[in-house]
N, C-alpha and C. Protein backbone atom coordinates (compact mmCIF):
# COMPACT_ATOMS: atom_id res chain seq x y z
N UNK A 1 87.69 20.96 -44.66
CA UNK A 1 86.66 20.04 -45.12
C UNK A 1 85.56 19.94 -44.08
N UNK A 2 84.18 19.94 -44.50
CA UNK A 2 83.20 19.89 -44.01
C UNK A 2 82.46 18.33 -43.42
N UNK A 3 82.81 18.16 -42.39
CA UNK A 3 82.46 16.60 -42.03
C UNK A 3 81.17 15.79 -41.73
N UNK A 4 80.45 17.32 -41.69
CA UNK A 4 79.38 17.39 -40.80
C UNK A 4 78.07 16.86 -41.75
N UNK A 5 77.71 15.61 -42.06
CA UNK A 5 76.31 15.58 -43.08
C UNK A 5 75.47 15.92 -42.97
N UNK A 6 74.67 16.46 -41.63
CA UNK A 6 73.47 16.44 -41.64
C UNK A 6 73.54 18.37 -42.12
N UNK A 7 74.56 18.88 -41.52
CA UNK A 7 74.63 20.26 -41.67
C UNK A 7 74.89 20.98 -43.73
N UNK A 8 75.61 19.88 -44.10
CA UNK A 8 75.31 20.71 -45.75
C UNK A 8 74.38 20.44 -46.10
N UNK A 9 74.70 21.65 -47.25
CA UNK A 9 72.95 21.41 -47.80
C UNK A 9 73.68 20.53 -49.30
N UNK A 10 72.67 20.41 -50.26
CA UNK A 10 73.14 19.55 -51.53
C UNK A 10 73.85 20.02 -52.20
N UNK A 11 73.09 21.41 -52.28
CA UNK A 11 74.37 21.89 -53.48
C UNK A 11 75.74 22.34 -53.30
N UNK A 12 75.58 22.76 -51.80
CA UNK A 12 77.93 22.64 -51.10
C UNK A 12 78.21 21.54 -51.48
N UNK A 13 77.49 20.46 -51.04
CA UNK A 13 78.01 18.94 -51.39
C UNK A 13 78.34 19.14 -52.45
N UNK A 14 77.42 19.35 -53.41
CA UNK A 14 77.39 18.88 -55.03
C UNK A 14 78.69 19.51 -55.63
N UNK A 15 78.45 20.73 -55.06
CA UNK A 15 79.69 21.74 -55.66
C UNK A 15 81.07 21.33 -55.36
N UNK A 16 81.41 21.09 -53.99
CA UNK A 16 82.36 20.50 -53.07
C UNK A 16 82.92 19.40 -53.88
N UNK A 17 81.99 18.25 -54.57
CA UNK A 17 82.04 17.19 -55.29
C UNK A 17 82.82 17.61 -56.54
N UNK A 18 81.69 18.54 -57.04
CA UNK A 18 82.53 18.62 -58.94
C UNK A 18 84.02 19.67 -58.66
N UNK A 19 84.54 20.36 -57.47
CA UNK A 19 85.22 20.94 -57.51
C UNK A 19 86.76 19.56 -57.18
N UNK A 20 86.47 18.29 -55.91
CA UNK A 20 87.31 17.40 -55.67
C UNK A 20 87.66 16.63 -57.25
N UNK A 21 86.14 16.53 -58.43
CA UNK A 21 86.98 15.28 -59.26
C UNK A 21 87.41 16.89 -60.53
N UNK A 22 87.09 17.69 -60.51
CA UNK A 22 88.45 18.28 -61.06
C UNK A 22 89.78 18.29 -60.90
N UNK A 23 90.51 18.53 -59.79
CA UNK A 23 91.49 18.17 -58.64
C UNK A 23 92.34 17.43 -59.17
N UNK A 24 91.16 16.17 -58.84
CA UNK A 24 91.90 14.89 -59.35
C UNK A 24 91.40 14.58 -61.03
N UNK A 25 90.93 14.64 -61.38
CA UNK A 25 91.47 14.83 -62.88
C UNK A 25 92.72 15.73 -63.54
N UNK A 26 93.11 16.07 -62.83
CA UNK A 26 94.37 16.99 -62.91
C UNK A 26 95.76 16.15 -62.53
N UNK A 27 97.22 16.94 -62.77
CA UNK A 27 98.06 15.99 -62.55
C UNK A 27 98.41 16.26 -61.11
N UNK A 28 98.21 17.10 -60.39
CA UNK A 28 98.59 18.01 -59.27
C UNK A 28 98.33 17.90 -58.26
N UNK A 29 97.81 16.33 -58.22
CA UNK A 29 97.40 15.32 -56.69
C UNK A 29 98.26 14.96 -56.32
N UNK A 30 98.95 14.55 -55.07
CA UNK A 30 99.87 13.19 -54.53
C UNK A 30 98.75 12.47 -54.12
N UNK A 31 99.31 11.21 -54.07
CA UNK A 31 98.78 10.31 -53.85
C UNK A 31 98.01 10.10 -52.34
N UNK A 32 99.20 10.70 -51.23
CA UNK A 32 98.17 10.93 -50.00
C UNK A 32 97.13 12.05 -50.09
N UNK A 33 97.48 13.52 -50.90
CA UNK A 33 96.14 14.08 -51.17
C UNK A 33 94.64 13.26 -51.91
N UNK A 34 95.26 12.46 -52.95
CA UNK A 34 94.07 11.39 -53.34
C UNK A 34 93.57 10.89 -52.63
N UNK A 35 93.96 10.26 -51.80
CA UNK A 35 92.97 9.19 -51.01
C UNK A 35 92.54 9.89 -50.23
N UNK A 36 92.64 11.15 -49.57
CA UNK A 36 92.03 11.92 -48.45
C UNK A 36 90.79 12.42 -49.45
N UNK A 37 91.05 12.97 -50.78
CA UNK A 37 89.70 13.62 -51.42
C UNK A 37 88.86 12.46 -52.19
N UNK A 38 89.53 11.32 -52.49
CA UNK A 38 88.48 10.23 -52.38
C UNK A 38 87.24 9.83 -51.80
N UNK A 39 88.03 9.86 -50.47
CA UNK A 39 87.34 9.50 -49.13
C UNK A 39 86.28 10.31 -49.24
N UNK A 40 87.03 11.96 -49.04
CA UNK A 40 85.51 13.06 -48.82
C UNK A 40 84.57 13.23 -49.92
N UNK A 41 85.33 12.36 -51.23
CA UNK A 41 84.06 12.16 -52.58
C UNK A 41 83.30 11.32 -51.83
N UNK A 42 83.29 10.38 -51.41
CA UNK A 42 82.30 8.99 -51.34
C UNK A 42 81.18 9.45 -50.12
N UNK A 43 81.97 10.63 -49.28
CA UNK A 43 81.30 11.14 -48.30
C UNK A 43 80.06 12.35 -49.04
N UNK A 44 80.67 12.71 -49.68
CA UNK A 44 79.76 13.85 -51.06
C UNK A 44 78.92 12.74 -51.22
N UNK A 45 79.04 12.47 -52.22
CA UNK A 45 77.94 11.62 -52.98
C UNK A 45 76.92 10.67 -51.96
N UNK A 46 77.67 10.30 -50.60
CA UNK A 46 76.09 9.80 -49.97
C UNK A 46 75.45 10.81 -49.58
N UNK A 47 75.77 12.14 -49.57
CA UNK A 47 74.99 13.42 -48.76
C UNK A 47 74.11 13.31 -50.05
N UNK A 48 74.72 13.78 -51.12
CA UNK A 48 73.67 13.94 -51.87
C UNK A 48 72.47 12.85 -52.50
N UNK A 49 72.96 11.48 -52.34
CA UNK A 49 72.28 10.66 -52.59
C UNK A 49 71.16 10.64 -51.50
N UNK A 50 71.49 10.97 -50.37
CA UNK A 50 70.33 10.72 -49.62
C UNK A 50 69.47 12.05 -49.67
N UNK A 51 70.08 13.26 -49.55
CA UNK A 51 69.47 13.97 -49.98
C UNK A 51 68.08 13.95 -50.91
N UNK A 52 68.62 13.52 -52.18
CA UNK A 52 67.49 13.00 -53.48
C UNK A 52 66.92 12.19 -52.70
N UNK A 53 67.02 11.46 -52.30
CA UNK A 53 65.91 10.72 -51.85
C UNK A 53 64.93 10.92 -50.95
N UNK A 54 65.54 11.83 -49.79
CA UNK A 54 64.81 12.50 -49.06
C UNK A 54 63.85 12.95 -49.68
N UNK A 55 63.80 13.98 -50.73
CA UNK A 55 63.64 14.97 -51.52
C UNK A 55 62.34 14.31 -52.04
N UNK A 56 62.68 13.30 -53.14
CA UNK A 56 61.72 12.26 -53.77
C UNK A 56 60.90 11.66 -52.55
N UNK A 57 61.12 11.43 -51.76
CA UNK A 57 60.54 11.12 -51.00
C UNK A 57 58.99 11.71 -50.25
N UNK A 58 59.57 13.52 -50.09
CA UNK A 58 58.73 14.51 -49.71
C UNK A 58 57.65 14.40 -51.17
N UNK A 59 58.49 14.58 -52.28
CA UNK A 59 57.17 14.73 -53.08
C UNK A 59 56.40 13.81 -53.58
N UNK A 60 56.64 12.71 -53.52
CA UNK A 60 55.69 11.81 -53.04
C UNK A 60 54.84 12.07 -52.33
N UNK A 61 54.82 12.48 -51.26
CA UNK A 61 54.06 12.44 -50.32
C UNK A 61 52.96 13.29 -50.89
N UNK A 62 54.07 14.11 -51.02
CA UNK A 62 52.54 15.81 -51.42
C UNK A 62 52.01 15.23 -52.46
N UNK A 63 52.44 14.88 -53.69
CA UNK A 63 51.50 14.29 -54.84
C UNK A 63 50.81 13.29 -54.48
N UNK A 64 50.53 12.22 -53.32
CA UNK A 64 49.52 11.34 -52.86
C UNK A 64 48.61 12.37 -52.03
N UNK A 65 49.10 13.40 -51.71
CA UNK A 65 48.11 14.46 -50.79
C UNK A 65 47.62 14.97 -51.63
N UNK A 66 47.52 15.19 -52.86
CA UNK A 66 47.13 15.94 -54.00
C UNK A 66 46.30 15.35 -54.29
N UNK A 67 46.32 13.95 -54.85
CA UNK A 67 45.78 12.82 -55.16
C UNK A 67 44.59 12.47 -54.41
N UNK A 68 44.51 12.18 -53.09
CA UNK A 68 43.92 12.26 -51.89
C UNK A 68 42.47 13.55 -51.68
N UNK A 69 43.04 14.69 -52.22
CA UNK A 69 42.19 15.76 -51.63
C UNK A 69 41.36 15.89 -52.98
N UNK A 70 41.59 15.29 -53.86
CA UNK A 70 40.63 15.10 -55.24
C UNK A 70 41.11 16.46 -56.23
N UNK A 71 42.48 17.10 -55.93
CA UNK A 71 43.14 17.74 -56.89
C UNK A 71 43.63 17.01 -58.29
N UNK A 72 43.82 17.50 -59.42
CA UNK A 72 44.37 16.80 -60.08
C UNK A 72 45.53 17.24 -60.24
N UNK A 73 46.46 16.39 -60.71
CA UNK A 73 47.99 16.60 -60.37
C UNK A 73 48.21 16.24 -62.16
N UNK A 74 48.70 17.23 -62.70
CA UNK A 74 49.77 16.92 -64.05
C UNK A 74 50.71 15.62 -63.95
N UNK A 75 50.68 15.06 -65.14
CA UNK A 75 51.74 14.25 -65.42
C UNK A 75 53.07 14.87 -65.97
């Protein structure tokens, strides 16, 4: 398992993610394997949450720079 957040990118996360709640949607967990791939779900999902936001964040920016330089920007 990959611990490291700043080092994945979204889509290991993402993938990493839909591959743990298969897993456990399955019968073929123990219970101490559950709570260990729990854990590294909740750790997934803030990578990627911040990620998006990062993300949204950047383009924001550029579409006020767009905005700004008297480009017109599509809706």
């Amino acid at each position: 398992m990959n611990n490291n957040k700043g080092k994945i990118s979204y889509q290991e996360a993402y993938q990493e993610l839909v591959a743990i709640v298969k897993e456990l949607e399955g019968d073929n967990v123990s219970i101490d394997e559950m709570s260990k791939k729990v854990k590294r779900a909740a750790v997934l999902a803030d990578i990627c949450k911040e990620k998006l936001k990062m993300t949204e964040k950047e383009v924001g920016e550029i579409l006020r720079e767009l905005e700004g330089s008297g480009e017109k920007v599509k809706d």
